[in-house]
C-alpha atoms as a PDB file:
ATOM      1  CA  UNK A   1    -179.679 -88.543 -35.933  1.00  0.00           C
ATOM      2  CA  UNK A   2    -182.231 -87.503 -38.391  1.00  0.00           C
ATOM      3  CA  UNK A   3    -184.600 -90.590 -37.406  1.00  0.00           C
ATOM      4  CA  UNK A   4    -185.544 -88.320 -34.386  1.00  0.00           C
ATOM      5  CA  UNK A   5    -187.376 -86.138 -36.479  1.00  0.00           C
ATOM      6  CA  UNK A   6    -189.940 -89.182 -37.722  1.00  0.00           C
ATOM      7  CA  UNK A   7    -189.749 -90.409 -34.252  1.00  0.00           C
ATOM      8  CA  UNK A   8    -190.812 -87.548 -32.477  1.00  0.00           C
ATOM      9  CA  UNK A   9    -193.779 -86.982 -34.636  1.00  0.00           C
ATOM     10  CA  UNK A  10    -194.712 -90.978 -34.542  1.00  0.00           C
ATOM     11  CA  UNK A  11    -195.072 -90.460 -31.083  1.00  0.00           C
ATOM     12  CA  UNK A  12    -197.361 -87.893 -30.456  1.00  0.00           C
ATOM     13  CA  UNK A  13    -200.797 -87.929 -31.848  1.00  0.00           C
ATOM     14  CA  UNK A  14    -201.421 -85.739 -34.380  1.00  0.00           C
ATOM     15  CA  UNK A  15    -204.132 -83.382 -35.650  1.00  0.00           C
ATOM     16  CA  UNK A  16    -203.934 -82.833 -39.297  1.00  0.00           C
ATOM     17  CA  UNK A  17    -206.160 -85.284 -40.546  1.00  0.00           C
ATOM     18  CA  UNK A  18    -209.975 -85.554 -40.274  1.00  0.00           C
ATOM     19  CA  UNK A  19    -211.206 -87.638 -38.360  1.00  0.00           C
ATOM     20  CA  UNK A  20    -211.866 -91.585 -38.750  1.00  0.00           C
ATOM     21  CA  UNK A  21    -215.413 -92.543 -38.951  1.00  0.00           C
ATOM     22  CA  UNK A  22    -217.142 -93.644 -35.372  1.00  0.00           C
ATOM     23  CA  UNK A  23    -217.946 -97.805 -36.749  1.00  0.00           C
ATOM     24  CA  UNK A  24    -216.916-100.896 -35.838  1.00  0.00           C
ATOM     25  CA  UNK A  25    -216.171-103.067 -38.619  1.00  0.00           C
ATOM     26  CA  UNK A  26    -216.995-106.842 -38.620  1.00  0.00           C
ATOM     27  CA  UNK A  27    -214.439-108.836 -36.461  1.00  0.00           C
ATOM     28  CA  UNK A  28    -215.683-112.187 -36.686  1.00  0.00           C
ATOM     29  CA  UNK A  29    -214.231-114.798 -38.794  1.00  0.00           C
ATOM     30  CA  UNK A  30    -211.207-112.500 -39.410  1.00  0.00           C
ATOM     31  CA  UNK A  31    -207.509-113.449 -37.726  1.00  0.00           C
ATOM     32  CA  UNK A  32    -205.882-110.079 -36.965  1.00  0.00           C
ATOM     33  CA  UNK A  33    -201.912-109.987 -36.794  1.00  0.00           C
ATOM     34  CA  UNK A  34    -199.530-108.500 -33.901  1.00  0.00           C
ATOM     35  CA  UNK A  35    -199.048-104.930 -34.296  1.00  0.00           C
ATOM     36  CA  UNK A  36    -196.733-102.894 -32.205  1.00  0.00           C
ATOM     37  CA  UNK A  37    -196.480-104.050 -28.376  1.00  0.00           C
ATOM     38  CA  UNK A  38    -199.044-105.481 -26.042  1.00  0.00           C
ATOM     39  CA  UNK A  39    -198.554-105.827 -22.477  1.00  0.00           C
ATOM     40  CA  UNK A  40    -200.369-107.139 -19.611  1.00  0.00           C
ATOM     41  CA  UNK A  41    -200.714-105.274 -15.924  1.00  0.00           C
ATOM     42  CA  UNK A  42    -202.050-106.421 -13.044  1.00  0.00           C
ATOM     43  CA  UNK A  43    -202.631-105.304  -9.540  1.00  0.00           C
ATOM     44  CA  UNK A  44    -204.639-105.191  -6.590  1.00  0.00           C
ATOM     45  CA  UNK A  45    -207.282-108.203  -8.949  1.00  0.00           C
ATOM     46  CA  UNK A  46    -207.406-105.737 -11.430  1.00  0.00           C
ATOM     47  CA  UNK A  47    -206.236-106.157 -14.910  1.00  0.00           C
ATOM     48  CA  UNK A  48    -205.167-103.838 -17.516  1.00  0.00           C
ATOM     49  CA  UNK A  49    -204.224-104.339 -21.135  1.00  0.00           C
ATOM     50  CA  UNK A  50    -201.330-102.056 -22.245  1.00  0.00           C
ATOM     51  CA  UNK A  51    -201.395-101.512 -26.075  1.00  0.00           C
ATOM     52  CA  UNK A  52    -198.597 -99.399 -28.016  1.00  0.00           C
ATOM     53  CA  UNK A  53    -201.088 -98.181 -31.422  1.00  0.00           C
ATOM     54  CA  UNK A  54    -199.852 -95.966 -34.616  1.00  0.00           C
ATOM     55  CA  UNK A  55    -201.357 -92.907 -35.066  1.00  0.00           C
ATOM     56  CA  UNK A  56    -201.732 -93.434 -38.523  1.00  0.00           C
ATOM     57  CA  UNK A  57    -202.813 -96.902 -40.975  1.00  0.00           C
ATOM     58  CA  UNK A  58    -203.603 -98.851 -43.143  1.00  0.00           C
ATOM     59  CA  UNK A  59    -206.646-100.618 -44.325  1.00  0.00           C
ATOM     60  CA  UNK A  60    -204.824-104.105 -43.880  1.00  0.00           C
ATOM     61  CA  UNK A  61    -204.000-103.299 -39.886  1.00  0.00           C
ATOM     62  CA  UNK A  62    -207.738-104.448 -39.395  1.00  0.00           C
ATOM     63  CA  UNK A  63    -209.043-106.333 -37.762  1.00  0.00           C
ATOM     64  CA  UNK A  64    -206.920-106.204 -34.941  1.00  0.00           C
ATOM     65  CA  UNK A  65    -205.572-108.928 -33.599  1.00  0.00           C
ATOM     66  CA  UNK A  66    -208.008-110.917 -31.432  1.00  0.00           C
ATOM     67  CA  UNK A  67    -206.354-110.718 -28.048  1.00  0.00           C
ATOM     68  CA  UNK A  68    -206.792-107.078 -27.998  1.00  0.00           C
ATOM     69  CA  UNK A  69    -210.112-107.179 -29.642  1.00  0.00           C
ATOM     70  CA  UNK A  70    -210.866-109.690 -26.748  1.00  0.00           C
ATOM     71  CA  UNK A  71    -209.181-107.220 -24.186  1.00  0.00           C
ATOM     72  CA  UNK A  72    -211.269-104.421 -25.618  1.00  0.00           C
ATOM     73  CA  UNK A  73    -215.188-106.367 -25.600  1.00  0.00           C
ATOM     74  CA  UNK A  74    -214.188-107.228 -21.479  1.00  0.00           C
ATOM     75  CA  UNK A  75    -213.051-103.708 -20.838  1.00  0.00           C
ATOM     76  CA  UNK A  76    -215.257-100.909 -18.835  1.00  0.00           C
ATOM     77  CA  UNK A  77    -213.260 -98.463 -20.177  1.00  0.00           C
ATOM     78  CA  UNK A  78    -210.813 -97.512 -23.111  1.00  0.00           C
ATOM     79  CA  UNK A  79    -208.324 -94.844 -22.332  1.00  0.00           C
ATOM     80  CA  UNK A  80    -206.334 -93.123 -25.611  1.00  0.00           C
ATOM     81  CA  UNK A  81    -203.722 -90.171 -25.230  1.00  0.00           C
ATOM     82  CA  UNK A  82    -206.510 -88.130 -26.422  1.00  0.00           C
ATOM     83  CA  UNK A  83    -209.670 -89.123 -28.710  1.00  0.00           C
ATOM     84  CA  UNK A  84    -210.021 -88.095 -31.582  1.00  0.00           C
ATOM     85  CA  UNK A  85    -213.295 -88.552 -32.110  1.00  0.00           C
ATOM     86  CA  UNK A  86    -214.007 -86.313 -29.496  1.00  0.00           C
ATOM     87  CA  UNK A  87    -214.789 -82.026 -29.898  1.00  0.00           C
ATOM     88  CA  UNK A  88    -213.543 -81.657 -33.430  1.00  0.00           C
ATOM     89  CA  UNK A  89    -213.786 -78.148 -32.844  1.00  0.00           C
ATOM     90  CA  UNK A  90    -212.109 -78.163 -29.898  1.00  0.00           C
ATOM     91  CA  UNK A  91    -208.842 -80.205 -30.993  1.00  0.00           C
ATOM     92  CA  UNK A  92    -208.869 -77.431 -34.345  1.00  0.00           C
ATOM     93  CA  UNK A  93    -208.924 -74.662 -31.965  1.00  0.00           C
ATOM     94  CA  UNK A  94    -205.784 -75.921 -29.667  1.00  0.00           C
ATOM     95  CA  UNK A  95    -203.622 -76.192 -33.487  1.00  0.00           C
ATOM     96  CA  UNK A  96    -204.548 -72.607 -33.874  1.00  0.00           C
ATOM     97  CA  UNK A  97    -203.606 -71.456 -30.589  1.00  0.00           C
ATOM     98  CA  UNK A  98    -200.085 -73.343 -30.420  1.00  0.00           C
ATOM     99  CA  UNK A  99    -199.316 -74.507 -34.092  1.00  0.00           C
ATOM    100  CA  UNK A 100    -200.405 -71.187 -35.999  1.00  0.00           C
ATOM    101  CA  UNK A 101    -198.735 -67.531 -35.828  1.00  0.00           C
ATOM    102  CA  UNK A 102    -201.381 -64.951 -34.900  1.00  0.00           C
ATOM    103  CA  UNK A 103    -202.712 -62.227 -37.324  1.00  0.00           C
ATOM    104  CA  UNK A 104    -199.703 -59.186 -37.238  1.00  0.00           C
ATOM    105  CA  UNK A 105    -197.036 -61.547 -36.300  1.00  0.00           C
ATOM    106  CA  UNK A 106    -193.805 -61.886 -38.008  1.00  0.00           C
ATOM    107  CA  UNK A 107    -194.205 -65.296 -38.576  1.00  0.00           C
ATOM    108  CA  UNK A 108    -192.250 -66.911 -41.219  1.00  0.00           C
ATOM    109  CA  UNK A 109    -190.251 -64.156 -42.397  1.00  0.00           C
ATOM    110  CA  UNK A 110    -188.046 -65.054 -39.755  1.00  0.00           C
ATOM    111  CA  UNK A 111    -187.130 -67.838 -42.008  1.00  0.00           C
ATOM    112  CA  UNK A 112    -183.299 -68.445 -43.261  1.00  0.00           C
ATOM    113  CA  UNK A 113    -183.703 -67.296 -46.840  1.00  0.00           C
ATOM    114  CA  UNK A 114    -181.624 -70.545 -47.630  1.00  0.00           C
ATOM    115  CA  UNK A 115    -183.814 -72.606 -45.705  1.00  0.00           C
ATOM    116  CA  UNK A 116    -186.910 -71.319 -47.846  1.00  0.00           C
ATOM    117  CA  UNK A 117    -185.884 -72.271 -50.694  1.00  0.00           C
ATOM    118  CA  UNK A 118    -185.305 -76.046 -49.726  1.00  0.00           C
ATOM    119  CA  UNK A 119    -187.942 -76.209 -48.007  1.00  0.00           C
ATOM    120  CA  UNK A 120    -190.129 -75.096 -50.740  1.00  0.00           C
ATOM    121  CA  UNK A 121    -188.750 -77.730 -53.041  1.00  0.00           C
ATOM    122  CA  UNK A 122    -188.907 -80.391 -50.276  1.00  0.00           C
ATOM    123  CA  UNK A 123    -192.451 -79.830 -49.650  1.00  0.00           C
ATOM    124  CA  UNK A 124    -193.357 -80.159 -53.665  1.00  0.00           C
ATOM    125  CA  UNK A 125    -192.208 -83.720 -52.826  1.00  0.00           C
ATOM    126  CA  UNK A 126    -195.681 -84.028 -51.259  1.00  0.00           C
ATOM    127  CA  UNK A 127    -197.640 -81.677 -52.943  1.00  0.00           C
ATOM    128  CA  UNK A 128    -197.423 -78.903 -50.280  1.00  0.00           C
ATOM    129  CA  UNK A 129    -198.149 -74.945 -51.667  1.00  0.00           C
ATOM    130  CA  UNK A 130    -196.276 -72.933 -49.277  1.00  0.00           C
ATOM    131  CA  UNK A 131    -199.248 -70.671 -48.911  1.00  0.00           C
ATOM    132  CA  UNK A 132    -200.970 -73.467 -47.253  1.00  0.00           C
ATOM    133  CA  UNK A 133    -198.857 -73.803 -44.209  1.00  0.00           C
ATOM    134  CA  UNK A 134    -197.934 -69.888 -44.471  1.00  0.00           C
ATOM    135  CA  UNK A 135    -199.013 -69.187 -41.164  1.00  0.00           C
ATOM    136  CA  UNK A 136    -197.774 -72.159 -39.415  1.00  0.00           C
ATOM    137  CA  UNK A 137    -194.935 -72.175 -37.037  1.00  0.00           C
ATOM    138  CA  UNK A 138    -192.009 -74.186 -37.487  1.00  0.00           C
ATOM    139  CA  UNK A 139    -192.861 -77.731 -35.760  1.00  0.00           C
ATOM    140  CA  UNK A 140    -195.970 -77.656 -37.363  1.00  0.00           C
ATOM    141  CA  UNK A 141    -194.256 -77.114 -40.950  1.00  0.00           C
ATOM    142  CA  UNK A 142    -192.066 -79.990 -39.570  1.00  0.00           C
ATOM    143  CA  UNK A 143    -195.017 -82.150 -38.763  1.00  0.00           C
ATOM    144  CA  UNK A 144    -196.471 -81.551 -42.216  1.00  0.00           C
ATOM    145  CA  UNK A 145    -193.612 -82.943 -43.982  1.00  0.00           C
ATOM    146  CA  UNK A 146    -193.409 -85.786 -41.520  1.00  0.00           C
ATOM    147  CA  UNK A 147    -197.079 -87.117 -42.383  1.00  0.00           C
ATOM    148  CA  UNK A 148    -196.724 -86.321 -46.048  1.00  0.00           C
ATOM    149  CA  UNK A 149    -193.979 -88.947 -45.832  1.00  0.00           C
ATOM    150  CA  UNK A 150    -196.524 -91.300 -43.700  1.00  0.00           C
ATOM    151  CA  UNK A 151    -199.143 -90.463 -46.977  1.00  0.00           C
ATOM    152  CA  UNK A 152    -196.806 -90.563 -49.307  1.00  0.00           C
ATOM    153  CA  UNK A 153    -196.140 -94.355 -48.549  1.00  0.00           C
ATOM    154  CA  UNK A 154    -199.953 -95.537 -48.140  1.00  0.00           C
ATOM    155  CA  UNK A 155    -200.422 -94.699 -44.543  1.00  0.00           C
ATOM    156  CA  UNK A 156    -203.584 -92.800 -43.539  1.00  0.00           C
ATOM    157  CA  UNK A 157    -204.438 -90.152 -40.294  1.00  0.00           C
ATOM    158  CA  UNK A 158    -208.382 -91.103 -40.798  1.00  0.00           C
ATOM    159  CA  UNK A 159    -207.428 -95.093 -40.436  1.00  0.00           C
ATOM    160  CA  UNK A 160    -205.163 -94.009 -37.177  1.00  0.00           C
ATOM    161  CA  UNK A 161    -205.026 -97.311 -34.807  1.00  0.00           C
ATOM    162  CA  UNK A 162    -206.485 -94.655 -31.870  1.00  0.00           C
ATOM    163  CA  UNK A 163    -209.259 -93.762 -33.757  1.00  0.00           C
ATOM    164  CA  UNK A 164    -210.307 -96.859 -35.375  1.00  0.00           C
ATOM    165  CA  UNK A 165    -209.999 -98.216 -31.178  1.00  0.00           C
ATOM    166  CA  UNK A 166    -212.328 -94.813 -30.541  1.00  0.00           C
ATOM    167  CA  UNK A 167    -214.539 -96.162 -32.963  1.00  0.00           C
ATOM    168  CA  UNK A 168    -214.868 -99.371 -31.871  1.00  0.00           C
ATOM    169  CA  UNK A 169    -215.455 -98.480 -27.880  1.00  0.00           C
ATOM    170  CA  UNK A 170    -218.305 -95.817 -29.060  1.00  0.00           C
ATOM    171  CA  UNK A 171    -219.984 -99.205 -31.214  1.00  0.00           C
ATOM    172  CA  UNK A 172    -219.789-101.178 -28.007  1.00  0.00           C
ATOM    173  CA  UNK A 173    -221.528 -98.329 -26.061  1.00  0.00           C
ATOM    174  CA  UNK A 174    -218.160 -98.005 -23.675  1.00  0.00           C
ATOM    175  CA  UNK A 175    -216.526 -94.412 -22.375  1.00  0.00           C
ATOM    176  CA  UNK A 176    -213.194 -93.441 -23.610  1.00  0.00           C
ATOM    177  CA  UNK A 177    -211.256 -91.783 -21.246  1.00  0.00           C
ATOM    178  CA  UNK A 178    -208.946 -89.281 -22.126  1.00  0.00           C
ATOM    179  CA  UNK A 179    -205.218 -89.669 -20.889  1.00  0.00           C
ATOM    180  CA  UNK A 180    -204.215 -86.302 -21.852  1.00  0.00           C
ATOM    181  CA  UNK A 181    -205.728 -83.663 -23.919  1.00  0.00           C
ATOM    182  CA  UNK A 182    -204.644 -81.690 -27.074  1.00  0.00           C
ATOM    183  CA  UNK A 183    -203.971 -78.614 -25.214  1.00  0.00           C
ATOM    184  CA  UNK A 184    -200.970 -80.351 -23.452  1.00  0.00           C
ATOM    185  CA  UNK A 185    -199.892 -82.449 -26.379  1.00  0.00           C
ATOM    186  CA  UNK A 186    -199.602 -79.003 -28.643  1.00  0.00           C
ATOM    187  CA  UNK A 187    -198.196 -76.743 -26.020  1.00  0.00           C
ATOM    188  CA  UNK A 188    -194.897 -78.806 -25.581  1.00  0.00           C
ATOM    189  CA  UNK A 189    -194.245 -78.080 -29.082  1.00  0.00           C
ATOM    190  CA  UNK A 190    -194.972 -74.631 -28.626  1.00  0.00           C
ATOM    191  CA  UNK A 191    -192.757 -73.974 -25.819  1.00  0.00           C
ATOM    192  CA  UNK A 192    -190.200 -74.388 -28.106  1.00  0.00           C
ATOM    193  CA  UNK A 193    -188.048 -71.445 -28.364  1.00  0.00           C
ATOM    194  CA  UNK A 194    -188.325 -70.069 -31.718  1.00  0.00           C
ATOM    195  CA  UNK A 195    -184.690 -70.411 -32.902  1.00  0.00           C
ATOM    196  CA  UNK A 196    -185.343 -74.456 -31.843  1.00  0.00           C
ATOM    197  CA  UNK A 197    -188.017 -74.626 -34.115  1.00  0.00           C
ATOM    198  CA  UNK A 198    -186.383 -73.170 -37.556  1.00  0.00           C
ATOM    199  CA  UNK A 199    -183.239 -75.656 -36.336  1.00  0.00           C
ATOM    200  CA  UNK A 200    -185.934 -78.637 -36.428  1.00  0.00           C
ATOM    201  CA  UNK A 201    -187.417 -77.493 -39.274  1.00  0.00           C
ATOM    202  CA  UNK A 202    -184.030 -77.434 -40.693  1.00  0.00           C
ATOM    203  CA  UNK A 203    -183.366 -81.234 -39.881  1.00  0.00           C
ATOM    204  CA  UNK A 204    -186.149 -82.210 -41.071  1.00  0.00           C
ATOM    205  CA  UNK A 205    -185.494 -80.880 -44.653  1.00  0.00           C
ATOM    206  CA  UNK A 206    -182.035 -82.597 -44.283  1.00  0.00           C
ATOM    207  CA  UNK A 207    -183.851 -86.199 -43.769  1.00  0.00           C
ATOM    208  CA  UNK A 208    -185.926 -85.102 -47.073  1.00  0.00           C
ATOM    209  CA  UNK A 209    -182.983 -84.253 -49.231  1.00  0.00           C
ATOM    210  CA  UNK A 210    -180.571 -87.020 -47.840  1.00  0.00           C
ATOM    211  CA  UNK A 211    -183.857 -89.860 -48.533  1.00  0.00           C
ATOM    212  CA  UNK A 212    -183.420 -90.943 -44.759  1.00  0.00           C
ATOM    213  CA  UNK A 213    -186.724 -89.839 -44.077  1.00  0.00           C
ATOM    214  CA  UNK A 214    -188.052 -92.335 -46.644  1.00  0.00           C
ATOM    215  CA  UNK A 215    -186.261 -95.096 -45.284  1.00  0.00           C
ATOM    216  CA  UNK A 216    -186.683 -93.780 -41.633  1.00  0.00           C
ATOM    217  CA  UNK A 217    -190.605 -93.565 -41.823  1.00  0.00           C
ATOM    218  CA  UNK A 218    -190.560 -96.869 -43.442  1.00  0.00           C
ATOM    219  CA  UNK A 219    -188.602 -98.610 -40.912  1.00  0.00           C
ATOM    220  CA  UNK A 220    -190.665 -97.385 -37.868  1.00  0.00           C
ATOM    221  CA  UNK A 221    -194.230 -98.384 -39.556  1.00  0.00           C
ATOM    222  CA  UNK A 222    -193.053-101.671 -40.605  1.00  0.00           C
ATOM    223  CA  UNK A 223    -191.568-102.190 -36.571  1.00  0.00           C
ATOM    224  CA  UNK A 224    -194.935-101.605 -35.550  1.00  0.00           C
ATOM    225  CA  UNK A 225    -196.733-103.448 -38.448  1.00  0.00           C
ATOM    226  CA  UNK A 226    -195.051-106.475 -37.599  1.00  0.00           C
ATOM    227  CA  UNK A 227    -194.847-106.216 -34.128  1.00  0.00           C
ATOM    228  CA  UNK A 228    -190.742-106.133 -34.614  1.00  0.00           C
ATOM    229  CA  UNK A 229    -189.370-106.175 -30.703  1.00  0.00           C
ATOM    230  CA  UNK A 230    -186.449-106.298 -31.492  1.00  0.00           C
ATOM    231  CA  UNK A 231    -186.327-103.408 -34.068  1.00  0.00           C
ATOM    232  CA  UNK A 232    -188.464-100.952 -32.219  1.00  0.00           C
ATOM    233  CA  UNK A 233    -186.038-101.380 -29.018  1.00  0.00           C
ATOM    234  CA  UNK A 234    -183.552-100.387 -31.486  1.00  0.00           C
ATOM    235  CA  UNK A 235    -185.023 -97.510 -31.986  1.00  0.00           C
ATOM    236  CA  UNK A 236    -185.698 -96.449 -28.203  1.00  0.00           C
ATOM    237  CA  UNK A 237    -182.122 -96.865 -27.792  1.00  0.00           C
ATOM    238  CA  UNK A 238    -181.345 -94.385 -30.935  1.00  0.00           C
ATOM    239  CA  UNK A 239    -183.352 -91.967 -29.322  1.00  0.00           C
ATOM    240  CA  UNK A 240    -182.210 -92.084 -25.761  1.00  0.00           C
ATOM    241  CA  UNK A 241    -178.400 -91.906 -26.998  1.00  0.00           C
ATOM    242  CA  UNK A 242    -178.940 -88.862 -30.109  1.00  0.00           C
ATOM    243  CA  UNK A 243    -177.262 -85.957 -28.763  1.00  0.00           C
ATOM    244  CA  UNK A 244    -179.256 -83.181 -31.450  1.00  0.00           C
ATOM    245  CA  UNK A 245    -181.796 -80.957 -30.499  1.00  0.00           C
ATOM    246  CA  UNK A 246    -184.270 -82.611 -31.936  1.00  0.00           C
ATOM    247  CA  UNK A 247    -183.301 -85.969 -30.101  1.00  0.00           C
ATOM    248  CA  UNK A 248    -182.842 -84.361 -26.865  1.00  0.00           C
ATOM    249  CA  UNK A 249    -186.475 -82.904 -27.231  1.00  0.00           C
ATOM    250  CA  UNK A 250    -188.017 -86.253 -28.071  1.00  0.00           C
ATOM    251  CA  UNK A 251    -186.424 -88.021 -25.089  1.00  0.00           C
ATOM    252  CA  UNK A 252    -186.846 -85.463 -22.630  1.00  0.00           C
ATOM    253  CA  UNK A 253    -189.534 -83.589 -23.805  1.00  0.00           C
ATOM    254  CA  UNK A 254    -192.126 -86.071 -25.554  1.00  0.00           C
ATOM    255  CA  UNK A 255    -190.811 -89.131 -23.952  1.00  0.00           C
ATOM    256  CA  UNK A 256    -189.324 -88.908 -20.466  1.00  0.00           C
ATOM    257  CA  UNK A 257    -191.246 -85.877 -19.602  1.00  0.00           C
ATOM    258  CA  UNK A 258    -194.983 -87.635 -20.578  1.00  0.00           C
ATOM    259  CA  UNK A 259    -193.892 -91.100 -19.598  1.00  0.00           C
ATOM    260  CA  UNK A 260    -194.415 -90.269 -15.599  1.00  0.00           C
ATOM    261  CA  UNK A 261    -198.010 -88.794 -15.800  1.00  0.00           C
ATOM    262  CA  UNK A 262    -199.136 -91.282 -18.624  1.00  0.00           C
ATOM    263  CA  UNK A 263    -198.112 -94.286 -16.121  1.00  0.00           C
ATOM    264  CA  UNK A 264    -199.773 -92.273 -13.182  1.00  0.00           C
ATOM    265  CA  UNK A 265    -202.865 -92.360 -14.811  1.00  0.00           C
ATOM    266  CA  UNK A 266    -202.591 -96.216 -15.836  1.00  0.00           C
ATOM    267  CA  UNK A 267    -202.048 -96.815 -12.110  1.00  0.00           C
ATOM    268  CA  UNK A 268    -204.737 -95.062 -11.445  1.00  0.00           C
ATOM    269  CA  UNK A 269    -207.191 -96.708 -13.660  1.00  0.00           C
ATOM    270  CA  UNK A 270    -206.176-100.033 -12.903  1.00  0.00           C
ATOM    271  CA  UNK A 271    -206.881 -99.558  -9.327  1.00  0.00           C
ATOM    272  CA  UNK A 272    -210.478 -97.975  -9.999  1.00  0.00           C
ATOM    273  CA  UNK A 273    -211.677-101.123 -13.225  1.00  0.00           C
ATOM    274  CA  UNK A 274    -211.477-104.262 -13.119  1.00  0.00           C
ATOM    275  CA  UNK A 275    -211.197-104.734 -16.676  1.00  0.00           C
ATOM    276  CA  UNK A 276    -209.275-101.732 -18.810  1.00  0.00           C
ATOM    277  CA  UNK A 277    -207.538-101.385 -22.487  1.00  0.00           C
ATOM    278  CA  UNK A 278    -205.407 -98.500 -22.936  1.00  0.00           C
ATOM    279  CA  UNK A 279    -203.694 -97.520 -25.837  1.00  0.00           C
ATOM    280  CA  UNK A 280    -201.409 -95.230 -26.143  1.00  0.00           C
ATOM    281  CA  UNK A 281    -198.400 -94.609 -28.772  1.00  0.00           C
ATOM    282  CA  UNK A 282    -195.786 -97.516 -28.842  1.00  0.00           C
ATOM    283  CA  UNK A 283    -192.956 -95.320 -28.525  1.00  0.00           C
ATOM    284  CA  UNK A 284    -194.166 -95.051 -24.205  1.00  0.00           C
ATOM    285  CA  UNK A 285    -193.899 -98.844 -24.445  1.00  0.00           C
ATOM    286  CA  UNK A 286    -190.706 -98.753 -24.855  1.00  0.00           C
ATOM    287  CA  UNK A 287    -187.099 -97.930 -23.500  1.00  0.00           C
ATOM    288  CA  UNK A 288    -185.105 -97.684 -20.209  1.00  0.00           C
ATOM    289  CA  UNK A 289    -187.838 -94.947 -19.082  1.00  0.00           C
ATOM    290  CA  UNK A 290    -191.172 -96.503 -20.719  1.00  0.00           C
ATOM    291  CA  UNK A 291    -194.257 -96.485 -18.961  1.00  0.00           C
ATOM    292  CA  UNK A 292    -194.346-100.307 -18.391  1.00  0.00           C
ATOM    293  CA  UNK A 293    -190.764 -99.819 -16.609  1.00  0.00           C
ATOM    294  CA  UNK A 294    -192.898 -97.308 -14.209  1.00  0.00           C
ATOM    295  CA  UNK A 295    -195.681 -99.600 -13.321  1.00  0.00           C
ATOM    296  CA  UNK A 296    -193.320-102.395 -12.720  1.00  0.00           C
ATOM    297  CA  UNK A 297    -191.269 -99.219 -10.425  1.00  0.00           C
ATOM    298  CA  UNK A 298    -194.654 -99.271  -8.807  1.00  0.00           C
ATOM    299  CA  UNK A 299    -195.123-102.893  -7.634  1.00  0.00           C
ATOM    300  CA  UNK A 300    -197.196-104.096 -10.270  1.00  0.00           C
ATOM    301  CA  UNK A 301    -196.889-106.943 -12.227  1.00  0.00           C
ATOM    302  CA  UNK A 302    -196.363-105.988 -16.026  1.00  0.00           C
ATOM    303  CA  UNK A 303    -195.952-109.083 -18.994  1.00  0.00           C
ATOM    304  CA  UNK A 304    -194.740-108.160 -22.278  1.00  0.00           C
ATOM    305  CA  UNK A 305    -197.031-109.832 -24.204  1.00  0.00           C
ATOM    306  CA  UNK A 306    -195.711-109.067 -27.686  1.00  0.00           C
END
């Protein structure tokens, strides 16, 4: 199913966008609303709030919602997938090493003629000169198009839920922990084989010229803007049941094959603070294989909040 394309780049946090600005806006009077999936873990009189974020936004997303604003001012520590506020330089140099082609390569010209030529039209959809993203490799093409839908529709990398959280911790004089790092993130995409890659790339200009991506992109912001249960187990069960390569490498690749180290670490920090918010991507949150599923598997006690 072509949602898997969306999905897969929903769930990992990306790079393109510069990065949100290190403040913490005014919380006070302010009522935030559920967004996306808060749970509660406890274990050994430690407790740890769980929060599933959107790696990209929109102005109306803040303030957060006051529980975990609340969970955030108690915390010692906020751990993200990766921050982004943290080495620019660094996270720029890890898309060149996985996401670009290096100088004398073949690069594109590997490219299906036929699949040039769509693609070239689908990326005039969002404004996208092909010599721009001439020396990118397949996923990242893919990844473009993705968050040109996300822009598209109103939704911003710089107000990203992670870094706006980033933001807040660094007002509050707290550490933010990495969970991961960019290196990691970028390299599963790059151990792609090749032939994958121009196949994904391929889907995703089938979403494009069918309009599911439209409608796909908007259905998995507004599950997380509302805080939709319901609709965002939905899609956990789409992606554990697509059979297409670009399904199969979500659920095993980005999903099931993160979701064991990401809940490692969790455990880990919850048995070193008394007091923790992480917040990772929602899609983790969710699904026979989530990370929550893996610290209950571990003995400790886990509440779905929202």
């Amino acid at each position: 199913m072509q949602r898997q394309i969306i999905v897969m780049f929903f769930s990992l946090f990306l790079l393109g966008g510069a990065p949100a600005r290190a403040e913490a806006p005014a919380v006070a009077a302010a009522q935030g609303t559920a967004r996306g999936a808060l749970f509660k873990v406890d274990g050994g009189g430690h407790t740890l709030y769980l929060f599933g974020t959107m790696h990209v936004g929109l102005p109306e997303f803040y303030p957060l919602e006051p529980t975990v604003l609340d969970a955030l001012a108690h915390a010692s520590t906020l751990a993200l997938e990766i921050d982004p506020l943290r080495e620019p330089a660094k996270l720029a140099k890890a898309m060149q090493d996985y996401g670009m082609y290096q100088p004398g390569s073949a690069g594109q010209k590997a490219m299906p003629g036929a699949l040039r030529t769509r693609l070239h039209h689908a990326m005039a959809q969002y404004q996208v000169a092909p010599e721009s993203v001439a020396a990118f490799k397949p996923w990242l093409v893919a990844t473009v198009l993705a968050l040109g839908e996300f822009s598209s529709q109103g939704y911003r990398s710089d107000l990203a839920v992670d870094s706006h959280l980033a933001g807040l911790a660094r007002a509050q004089h707290k550490p933010v922990l990495e969970l991961e790092s960019a290196v990691a993130q970028l390299a599963l995409f790059d151990s792609m084989p090749e032939a994958d890659q121009w196949r994904m790339l391929e889907e995703s200009v089938d979403a494009i010229e069918s309009g599911k991506q439209r409608t796909q992109v908007r259905e998995i912001a507004e599950a997380w803007r509302t805080a939709d249960r319901a609709a965002l187990e939905t899609i956990a069960r789409e992606a554990a049941s697509d059979t297409t390569l670009s399904g199969k490498f979500l659920q095993k690749v980005m999903l099931d094959g993160r979701n064991p180290m990401l809940a490692e670490k969790i455990a880990q920090l919850l048995a070193r603070e008394p007091n923790t918010l992480a917040a990772i991507g929602v899609l983790h949150l969710i699904g026979e294989h989530s990370v929550p599923v893996l610290l209950r598997a571990r003995g400790l006690t886990v509440q779905r909040l929202y």
